[in-house]
PDB file of N, CA and C in Angstrom:
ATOM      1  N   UNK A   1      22.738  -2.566  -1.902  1.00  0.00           N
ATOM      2  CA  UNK A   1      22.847  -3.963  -2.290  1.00  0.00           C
ATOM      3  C   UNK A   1      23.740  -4.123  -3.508  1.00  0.00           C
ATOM      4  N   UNK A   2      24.132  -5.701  -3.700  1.00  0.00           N
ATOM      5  CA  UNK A   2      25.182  -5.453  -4.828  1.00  0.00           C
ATOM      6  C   UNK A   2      24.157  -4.961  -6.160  1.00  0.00           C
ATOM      7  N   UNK A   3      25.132  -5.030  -7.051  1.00  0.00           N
ATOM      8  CA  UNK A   3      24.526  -4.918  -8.114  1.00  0.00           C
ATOM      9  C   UNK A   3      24.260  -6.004  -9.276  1.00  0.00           C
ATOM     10  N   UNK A   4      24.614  -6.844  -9.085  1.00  0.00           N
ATOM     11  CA  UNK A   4      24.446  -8.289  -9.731  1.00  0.00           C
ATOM     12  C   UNK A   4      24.063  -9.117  -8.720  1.00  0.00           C
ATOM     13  N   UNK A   5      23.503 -10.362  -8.931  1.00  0.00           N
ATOM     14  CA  UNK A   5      23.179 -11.421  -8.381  1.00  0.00           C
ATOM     15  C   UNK A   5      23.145 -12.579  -8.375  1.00  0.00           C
ATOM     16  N   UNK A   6      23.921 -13.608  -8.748  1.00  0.00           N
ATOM     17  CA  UNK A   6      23.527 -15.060  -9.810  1.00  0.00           C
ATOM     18  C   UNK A   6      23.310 -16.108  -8.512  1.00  0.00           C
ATOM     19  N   UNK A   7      22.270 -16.961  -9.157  1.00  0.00           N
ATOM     20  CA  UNK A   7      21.494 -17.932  -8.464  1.00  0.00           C
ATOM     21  C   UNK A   7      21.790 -18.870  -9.406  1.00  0.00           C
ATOM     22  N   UNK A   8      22.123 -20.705  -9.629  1.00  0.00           N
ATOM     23  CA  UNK A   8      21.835 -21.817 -10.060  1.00  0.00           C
ATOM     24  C   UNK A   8      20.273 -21.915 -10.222  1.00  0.00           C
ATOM     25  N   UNK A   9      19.593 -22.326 -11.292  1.00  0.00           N
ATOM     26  CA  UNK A   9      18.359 -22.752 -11.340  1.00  0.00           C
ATOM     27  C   UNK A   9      18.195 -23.753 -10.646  1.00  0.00           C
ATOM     28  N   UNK A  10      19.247 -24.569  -9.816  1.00  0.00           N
ATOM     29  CA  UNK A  10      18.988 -25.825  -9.508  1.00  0.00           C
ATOM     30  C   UNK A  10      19.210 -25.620  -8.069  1.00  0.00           C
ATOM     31  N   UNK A  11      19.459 -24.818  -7.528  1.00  0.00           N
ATOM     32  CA  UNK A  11      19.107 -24.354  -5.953  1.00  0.00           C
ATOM     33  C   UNK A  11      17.980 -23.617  -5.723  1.00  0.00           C
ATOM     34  N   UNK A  12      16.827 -24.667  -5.842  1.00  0.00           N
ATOM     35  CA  UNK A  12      15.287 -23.757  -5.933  1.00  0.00           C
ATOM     36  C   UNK A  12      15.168 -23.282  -4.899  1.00  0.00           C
ATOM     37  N   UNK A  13      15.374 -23.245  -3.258  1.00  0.00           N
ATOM     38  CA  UNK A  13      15.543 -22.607  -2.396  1.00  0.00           C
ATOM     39  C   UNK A  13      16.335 -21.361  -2.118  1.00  0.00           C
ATOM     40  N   UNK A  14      16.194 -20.188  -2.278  1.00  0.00           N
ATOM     41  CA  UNK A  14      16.935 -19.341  -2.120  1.00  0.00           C
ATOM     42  C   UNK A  14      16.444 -18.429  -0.443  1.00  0.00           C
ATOM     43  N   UNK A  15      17.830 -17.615  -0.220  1.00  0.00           N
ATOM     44  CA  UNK A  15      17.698 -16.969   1.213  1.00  0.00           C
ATOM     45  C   UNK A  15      18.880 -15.098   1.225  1.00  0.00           C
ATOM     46  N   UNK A  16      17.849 -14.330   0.812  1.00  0.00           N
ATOM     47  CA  UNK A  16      19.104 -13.648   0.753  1.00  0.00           C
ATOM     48  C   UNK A  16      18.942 -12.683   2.403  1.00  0.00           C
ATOM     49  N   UNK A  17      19.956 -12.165   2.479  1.00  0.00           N
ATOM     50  CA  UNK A  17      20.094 -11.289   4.061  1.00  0.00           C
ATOM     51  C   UNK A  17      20.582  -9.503   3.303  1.00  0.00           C
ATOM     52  N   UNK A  18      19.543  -9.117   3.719  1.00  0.00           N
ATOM     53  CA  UNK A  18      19.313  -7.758   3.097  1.00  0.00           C
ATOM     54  C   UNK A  18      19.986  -6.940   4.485  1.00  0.00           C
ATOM     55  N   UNK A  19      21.144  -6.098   4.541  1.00  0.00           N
ATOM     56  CA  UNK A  19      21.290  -5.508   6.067  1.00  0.00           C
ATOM     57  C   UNK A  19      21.295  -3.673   5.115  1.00  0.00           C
ATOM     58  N   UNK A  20      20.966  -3.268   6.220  1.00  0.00           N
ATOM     59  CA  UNK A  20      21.024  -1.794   5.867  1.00  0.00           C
ATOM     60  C   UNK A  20      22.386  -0.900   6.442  1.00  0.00           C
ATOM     61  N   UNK A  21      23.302  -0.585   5.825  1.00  0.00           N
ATOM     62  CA  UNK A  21      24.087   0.426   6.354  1.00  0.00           C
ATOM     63  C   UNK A  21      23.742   1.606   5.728  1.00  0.00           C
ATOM     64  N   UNK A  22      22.936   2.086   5.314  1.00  0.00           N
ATOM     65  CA  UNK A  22      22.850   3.057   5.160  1.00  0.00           C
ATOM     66  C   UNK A  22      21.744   3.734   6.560  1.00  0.00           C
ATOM     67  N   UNK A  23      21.686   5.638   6.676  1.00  0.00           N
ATOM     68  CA  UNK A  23      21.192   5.812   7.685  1.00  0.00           C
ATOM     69  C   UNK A  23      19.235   6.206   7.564  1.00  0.00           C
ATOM     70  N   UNK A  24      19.212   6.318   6.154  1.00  0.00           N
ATOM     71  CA  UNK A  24      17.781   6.377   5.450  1.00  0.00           C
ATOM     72  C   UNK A  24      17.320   5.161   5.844  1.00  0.00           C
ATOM     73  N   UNK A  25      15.863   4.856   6.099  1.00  0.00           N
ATOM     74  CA  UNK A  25      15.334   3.433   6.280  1.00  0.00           C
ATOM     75  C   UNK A  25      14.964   2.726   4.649  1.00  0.00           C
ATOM     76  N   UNK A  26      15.119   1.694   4.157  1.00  0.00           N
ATOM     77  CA  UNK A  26      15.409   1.221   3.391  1.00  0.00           C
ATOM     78  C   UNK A  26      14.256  -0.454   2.935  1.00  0.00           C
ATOM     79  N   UNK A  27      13.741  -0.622   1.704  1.00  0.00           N
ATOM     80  CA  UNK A  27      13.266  -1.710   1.472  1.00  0.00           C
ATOM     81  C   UNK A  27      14.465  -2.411   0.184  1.00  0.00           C
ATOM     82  N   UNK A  28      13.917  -4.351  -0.046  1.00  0.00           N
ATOM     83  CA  UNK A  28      14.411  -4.175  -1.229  1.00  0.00           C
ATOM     84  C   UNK A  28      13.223  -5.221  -1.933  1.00  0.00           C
ATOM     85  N   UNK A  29      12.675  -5.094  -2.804  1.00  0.00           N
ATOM     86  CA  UNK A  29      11.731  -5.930  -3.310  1.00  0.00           C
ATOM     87  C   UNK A  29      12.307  -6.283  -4.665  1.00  0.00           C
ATOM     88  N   UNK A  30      11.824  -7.592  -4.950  1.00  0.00           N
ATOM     89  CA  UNK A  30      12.371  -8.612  -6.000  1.00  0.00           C
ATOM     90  C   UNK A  30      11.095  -8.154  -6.821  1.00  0.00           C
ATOM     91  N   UNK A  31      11.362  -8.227  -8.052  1.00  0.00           N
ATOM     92  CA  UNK A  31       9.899  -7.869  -9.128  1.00  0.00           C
ATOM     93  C   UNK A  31      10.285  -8.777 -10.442  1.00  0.00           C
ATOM     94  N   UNK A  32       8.683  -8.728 -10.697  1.00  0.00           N
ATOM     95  CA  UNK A  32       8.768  -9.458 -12.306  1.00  0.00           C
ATOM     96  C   UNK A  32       9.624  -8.076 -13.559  1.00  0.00           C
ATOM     97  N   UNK A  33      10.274  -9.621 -14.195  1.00  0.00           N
ATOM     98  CA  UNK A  33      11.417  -8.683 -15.568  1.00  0.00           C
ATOM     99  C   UNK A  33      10.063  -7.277 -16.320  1.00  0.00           C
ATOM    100  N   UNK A  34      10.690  -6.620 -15.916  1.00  0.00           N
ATOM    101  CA  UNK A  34      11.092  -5.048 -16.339  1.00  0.00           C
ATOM    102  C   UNK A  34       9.674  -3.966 -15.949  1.00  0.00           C
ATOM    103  N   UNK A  35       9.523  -4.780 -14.198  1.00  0.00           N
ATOM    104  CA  UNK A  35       8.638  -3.808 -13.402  1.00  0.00           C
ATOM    105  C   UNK A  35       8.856  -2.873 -12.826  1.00  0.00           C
ATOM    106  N   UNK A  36      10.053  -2.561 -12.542  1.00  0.00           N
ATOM    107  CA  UNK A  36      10.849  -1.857 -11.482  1.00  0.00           C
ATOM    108  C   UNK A  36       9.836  -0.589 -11.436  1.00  0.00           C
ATOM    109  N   UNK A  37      10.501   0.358 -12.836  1.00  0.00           N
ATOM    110  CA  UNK A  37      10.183   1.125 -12.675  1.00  0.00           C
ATOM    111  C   UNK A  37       8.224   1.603 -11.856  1.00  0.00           C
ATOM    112  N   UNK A  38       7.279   0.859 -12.852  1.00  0.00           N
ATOM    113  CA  UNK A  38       6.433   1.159 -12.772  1.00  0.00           C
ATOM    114  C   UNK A  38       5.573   0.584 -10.656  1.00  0.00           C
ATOM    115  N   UNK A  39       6.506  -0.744 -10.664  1.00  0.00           N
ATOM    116  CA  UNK A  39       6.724  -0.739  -8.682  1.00  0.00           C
ATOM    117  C   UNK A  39       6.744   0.458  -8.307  1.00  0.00           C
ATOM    118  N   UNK A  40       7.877   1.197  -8.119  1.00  0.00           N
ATOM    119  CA  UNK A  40       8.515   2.312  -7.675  1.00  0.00           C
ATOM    120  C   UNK A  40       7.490   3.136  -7.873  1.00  0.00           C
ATOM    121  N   UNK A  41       7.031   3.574  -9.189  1.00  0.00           N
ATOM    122  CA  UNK A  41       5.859   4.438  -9.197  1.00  0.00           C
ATOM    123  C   UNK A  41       4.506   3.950  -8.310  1.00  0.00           C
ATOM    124  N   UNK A  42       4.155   3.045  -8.328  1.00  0.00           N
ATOM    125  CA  UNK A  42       3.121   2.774  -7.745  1.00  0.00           C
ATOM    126  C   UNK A  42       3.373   2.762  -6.229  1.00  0.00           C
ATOM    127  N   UNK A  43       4.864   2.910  -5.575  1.00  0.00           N
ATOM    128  CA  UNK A  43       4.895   2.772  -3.893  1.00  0.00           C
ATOM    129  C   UNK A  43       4.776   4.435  -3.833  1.00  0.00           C
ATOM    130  N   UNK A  44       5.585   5.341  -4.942  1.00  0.00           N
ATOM    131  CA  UNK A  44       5.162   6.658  -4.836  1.00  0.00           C
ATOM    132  C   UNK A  44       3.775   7.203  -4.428  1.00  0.00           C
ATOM    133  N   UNK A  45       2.937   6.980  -5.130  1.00  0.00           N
ATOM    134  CA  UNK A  45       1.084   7.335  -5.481  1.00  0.00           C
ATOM    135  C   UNK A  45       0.524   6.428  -3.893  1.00  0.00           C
ATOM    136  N   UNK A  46       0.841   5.795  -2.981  1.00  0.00           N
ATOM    137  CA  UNK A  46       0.879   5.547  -1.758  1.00  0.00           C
ATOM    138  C   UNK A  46       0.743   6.594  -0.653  1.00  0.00           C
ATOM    139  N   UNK A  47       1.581   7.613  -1.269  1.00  0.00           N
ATOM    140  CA  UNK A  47       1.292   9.156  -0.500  1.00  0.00           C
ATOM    141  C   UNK A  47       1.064   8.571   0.932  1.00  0.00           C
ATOM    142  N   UNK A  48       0.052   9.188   1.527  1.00  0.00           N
ATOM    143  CA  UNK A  48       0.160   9.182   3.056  1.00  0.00           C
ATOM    144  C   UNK A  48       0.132   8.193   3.589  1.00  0.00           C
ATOM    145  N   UNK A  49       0.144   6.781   3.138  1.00  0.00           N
ATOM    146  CA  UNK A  49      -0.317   5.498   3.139  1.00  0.00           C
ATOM    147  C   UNK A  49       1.058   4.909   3.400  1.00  0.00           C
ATOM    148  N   UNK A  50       2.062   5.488   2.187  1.00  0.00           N
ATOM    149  CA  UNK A  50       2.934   4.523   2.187  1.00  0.00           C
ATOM    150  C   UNK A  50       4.036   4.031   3.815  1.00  0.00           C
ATOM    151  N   UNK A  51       3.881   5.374   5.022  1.00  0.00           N
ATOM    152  CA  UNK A  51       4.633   4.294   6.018  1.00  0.00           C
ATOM    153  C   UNK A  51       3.501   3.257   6.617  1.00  0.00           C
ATOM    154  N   UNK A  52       2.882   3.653   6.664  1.00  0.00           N
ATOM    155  CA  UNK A  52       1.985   2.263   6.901  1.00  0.00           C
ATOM    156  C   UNK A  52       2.122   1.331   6.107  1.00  0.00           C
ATOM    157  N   UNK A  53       2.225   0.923   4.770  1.00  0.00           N
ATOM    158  CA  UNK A  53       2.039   0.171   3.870  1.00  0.00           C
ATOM    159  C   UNK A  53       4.065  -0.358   3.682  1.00  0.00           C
ATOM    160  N   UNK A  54       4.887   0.506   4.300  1.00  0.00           N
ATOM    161  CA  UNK A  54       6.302   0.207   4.058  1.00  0.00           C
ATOM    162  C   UNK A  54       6.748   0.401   3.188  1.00  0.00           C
ATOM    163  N   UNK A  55       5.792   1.402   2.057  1.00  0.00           N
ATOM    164  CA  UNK A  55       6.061   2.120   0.530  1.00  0.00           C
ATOM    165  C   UNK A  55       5.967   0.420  -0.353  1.00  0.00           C
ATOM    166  N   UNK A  56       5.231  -0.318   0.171  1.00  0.00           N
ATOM    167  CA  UNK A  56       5.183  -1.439  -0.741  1.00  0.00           C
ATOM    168  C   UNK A  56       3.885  -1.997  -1.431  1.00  0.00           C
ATOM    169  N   UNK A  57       3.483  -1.567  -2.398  1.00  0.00           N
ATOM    170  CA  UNK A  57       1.809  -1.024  -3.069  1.00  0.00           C
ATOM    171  C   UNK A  57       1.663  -2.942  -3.420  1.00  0.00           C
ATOM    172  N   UNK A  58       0.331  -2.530  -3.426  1.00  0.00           N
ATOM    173  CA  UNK A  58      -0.364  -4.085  -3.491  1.00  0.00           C
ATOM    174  C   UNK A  58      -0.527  -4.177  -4.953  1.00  0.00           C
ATOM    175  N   UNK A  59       0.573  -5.195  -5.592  1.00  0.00           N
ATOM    176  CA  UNK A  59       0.707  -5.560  -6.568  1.00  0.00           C
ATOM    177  C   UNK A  59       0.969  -6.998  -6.990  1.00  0.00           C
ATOM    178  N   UNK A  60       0.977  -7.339  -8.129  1.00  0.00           N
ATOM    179  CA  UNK A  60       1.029  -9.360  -8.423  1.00  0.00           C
ATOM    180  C   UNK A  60       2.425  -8.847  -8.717  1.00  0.00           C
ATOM    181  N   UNK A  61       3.022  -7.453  -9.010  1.00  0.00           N
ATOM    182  CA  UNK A  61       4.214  -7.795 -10.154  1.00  0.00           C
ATOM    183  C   UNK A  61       5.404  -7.796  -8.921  1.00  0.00           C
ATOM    184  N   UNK A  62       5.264  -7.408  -7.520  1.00  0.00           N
ATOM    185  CA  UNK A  62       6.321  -7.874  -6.424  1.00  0.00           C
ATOM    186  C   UNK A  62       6.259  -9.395  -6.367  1.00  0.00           C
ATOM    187  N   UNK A  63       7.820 -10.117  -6.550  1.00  0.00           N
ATOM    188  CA  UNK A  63       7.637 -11.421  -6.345  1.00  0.00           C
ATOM    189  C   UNK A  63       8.178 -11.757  -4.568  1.00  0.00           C
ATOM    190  N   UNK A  64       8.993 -11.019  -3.869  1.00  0.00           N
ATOM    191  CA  UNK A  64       9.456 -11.546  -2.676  1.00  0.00           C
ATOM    192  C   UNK A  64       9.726  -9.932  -2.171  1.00  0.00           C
ATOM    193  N   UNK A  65      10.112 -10.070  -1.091  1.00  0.00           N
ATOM    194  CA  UNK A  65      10.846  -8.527  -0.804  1.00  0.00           C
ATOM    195  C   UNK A  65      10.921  -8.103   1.003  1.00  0.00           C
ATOM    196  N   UNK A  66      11.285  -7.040   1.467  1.00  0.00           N
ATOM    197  CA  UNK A  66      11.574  -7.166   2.705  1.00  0.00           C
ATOM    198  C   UNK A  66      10.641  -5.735   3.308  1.00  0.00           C
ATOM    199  N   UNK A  67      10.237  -5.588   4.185  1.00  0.00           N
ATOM    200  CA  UNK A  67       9.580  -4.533   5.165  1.00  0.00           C
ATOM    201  C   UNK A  67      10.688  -3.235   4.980  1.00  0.00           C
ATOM    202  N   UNK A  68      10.183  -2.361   5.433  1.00  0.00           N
ATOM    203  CA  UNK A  68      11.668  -1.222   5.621  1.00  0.00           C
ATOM    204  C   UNK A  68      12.942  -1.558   6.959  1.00  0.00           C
ATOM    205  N   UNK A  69      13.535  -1.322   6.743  1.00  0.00           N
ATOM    206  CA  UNK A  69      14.525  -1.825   7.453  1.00  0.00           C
ATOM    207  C   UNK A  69      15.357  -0.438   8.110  1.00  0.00           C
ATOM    208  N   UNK A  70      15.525  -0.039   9.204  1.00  0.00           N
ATOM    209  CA  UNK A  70      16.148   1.133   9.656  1.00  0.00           C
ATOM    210  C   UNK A  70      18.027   0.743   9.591  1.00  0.00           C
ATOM    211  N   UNK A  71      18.697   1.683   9.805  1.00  0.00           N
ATOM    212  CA  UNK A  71      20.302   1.471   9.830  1.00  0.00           C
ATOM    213  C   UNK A  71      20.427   0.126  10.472  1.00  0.00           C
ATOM    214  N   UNK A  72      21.352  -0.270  10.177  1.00  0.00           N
ATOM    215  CA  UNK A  72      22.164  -1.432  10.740  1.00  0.00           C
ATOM    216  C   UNK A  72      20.998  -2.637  11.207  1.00  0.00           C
ATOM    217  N   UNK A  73      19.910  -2.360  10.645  1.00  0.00           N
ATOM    218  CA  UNK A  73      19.168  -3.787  10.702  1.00  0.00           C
ATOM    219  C   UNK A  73      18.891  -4.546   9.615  1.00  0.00           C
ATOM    220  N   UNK A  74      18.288  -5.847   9.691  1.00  0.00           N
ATOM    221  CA  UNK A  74      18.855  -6.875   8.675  1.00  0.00           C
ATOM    222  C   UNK A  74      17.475  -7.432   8.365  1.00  0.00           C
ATOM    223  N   UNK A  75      17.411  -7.964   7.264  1.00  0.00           N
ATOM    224  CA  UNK A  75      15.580  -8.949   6.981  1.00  0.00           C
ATOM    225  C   UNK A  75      16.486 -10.158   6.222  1.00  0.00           C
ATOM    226  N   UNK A  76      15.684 -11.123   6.563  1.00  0.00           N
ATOM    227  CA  UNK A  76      16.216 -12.259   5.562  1.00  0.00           C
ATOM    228  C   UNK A  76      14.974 -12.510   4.714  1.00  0.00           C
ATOM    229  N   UNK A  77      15.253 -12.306   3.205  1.00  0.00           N
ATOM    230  CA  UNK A  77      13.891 -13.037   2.437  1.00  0.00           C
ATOM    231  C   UNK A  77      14.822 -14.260   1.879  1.00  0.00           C
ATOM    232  N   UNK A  78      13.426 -15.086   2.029  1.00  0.00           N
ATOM    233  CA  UNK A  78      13.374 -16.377   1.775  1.00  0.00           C
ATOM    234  C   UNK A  78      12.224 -16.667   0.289  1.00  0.00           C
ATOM    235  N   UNK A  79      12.765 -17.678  -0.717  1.00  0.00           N
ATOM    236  CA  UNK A  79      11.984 -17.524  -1.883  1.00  0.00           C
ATOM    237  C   UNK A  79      12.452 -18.912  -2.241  1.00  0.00           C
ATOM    238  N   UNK A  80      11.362 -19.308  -3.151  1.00  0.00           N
ATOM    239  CA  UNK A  80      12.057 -20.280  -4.440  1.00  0.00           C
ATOM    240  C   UNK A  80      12.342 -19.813  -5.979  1.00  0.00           C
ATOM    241  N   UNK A  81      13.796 -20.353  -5.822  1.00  0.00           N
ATOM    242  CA  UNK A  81      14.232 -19.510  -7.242  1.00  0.00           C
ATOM    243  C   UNK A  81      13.198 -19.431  -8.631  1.00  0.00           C
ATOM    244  N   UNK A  82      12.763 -18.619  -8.995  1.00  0.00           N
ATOM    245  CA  UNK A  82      11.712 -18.638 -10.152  1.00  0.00           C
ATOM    246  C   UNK A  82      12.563 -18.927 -11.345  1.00  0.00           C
ATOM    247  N   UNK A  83      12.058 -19.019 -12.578  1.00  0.00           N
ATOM    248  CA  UNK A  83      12.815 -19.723 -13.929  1.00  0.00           C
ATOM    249  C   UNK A  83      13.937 -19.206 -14.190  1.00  0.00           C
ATOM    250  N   UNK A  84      14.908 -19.815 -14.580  1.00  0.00           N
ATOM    251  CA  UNK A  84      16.065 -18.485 -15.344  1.00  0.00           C
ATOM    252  C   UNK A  84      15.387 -17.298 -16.406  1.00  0.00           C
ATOM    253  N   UNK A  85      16.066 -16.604 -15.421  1.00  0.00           N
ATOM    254  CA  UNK A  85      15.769 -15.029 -16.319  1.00  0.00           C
ATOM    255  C   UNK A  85      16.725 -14.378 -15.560  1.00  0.00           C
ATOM    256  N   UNK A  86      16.644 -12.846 -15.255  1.00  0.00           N
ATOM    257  CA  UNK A  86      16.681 -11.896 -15.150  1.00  0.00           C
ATOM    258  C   UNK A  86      15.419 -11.155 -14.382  1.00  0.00           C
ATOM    259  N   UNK A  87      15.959 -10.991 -13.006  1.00  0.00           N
ATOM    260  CA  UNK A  87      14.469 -10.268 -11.924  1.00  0.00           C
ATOM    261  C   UNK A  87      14.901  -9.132 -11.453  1.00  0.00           C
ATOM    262  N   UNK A  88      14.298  -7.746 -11.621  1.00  0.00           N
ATOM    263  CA  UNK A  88      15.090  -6.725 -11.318  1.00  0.00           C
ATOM    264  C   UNK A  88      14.754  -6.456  -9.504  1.00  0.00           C
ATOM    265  N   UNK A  89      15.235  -5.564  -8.822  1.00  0.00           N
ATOM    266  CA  UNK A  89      15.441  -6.045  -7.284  1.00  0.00           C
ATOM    267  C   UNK A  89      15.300  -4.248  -6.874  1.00  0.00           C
ATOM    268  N   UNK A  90      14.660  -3.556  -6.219  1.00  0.00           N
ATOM    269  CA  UNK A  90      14.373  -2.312  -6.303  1.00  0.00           C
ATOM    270  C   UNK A  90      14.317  -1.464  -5.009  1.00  0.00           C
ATOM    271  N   UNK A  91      14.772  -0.478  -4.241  1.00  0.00           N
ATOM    272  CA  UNK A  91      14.116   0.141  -3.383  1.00  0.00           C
ATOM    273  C   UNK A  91      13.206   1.178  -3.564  1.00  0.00           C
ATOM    274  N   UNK A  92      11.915   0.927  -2.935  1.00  0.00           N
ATOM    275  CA  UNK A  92      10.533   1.720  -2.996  1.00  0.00           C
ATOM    276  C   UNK A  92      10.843   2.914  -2.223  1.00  0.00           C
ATOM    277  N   UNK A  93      11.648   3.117  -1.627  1.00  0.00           N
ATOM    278  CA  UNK A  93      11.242   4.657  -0.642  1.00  0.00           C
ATOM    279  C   UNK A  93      11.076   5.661  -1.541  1.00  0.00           C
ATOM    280  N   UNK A  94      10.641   6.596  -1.656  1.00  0.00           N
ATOM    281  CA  UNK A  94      10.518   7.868  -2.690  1.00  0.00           C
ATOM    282  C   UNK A  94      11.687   8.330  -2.520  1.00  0.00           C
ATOM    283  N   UNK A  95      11.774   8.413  -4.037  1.00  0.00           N
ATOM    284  CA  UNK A  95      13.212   9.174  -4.499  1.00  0.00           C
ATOM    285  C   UNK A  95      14.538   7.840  -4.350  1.00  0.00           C
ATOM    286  N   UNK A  96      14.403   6.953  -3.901  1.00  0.00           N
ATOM    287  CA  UNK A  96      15.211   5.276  -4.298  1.00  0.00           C
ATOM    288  C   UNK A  96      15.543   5.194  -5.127  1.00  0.00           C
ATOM    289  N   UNK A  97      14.346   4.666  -5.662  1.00  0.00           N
ATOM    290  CA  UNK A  97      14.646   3.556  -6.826  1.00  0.00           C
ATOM    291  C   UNK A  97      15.142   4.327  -8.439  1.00  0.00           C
ATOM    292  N   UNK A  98      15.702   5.289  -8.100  1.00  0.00           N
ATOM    293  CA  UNK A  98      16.700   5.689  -9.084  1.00  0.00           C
ATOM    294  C   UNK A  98      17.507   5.226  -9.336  1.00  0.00           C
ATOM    295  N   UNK A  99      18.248   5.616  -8.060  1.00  0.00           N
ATOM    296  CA  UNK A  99      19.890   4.914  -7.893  1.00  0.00           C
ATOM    297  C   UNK A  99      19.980   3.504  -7.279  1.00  0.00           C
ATOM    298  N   UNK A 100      18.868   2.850  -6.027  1.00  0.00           N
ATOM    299  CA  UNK A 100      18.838   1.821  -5.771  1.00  0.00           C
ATOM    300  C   UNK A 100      18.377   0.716  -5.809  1.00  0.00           C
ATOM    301  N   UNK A 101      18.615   0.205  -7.126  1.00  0.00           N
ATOM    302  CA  UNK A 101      18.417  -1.003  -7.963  1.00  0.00           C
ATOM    303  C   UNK A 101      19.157  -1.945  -8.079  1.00  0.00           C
ATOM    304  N   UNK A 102      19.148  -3.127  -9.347  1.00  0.00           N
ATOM    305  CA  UNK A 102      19.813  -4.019  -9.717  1.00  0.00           C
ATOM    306  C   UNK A 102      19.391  -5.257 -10.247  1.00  0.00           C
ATOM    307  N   UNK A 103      19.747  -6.352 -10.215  1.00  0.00           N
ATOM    308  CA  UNK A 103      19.196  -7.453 -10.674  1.00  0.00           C
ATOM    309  C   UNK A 103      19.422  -8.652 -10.402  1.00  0.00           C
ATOM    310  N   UNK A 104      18.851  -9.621 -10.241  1.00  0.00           N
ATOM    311  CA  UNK A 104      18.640 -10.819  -9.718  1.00  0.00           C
ATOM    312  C   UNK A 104      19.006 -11.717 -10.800  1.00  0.00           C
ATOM    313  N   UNK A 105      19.876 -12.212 -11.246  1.00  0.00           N
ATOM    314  CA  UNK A 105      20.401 -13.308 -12.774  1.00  0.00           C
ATOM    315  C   UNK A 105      20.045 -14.783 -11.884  1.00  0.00           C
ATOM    316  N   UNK A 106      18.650 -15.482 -12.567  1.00  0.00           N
ATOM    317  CA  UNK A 106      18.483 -16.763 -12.260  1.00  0.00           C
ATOM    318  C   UNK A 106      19.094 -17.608 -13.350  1.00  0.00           C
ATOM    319  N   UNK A 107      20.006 -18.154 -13.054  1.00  0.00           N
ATOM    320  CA  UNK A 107      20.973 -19.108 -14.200  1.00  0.00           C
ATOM    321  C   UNK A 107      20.300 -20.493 -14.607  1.00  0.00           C
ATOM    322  N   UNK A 108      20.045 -21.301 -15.918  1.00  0.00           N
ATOM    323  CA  UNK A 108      19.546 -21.989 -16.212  1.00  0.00           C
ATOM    324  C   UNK A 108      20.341 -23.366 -15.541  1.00  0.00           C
ATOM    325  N   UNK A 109      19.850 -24.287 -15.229  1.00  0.00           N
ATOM    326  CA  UNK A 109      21.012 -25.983 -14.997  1.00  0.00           C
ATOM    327  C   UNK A 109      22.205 -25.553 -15.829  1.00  0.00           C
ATOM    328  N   UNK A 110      23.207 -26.025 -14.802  1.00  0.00           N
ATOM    329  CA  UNK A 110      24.611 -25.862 -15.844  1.00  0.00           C
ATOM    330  C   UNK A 110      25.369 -24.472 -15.472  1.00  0.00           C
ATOM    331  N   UNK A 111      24.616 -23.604 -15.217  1.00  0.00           N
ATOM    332  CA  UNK A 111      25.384 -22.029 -14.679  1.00  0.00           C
ATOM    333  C   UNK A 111      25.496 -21.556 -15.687  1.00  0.00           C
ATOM    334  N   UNK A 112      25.370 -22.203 -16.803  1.00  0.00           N
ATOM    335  CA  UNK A 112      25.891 -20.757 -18.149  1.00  0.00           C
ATOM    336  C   UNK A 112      24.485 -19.953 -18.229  1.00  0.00           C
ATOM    337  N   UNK A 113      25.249 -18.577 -18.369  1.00  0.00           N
ATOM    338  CA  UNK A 113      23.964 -17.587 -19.079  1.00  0.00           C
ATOM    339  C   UNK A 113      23.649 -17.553 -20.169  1.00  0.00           C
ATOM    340  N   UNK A 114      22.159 -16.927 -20.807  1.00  0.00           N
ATOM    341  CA  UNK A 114      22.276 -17.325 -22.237  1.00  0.00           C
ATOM    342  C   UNK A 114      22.895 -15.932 -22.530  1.00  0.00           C
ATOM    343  N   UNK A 115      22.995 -15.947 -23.668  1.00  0.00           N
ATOM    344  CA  UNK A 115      23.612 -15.028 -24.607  1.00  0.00           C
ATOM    345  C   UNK A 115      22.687 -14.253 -25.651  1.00  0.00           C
TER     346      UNK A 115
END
């Protein structure tokens, strides 16, 4: 997925289309500012659970996110844009969410970021 993201605060409807080219099966879950890591840990500790569960642990701090997705298939999540901030965006498979991350920039009315 890219690595940036910017949303208008004022398009409270959002829709993103998550496709997988890669040949690993793949999630991407949206999380509250600066969960990632500890997500990721918690889809780890899932152990034998997690393909059943889609490596996605029952937590408040996932805000939206998609099932695993095999090569060349696609999920659309659908959300309402939450406040301007900064939402980090993560893949759970073990051993992921190292390298496959990023972030979600919700922009305040107006499009400027703060500073």
């Amino acid at each position: 997925p890219p690595r940036s993201t910017l949303f208008p605060y004022t398009t409270l409807f959002r829709s993103l289309t998550f496709v997988n080219n890669d040949f690993p099966p793949h999630n991407l879950l949206i999380v509250k500012p600066g969960t990632a890591d500890e997500v990721a840990t918690l889809a780890i500790l899932l152990a034998n659970d997690g393909f059943k569960k889609q490596w996605r642990p029952d937590t408040p701090k996932i805000l939206w996110g998609s099932t695993m997705i095999d090569y060349e298939q696609k999920s659309v999540i659908s959300f309402t844009a939450p406040a301007p901030g900064d939402y980090p965006y993560v893949c759970t498979f073990p051993g992921h969410a190292l390298l496959m991350r990023g972030m979600m920039h919700v922009l305040p009315k107006g499009g400027a970021k703060k500073k």
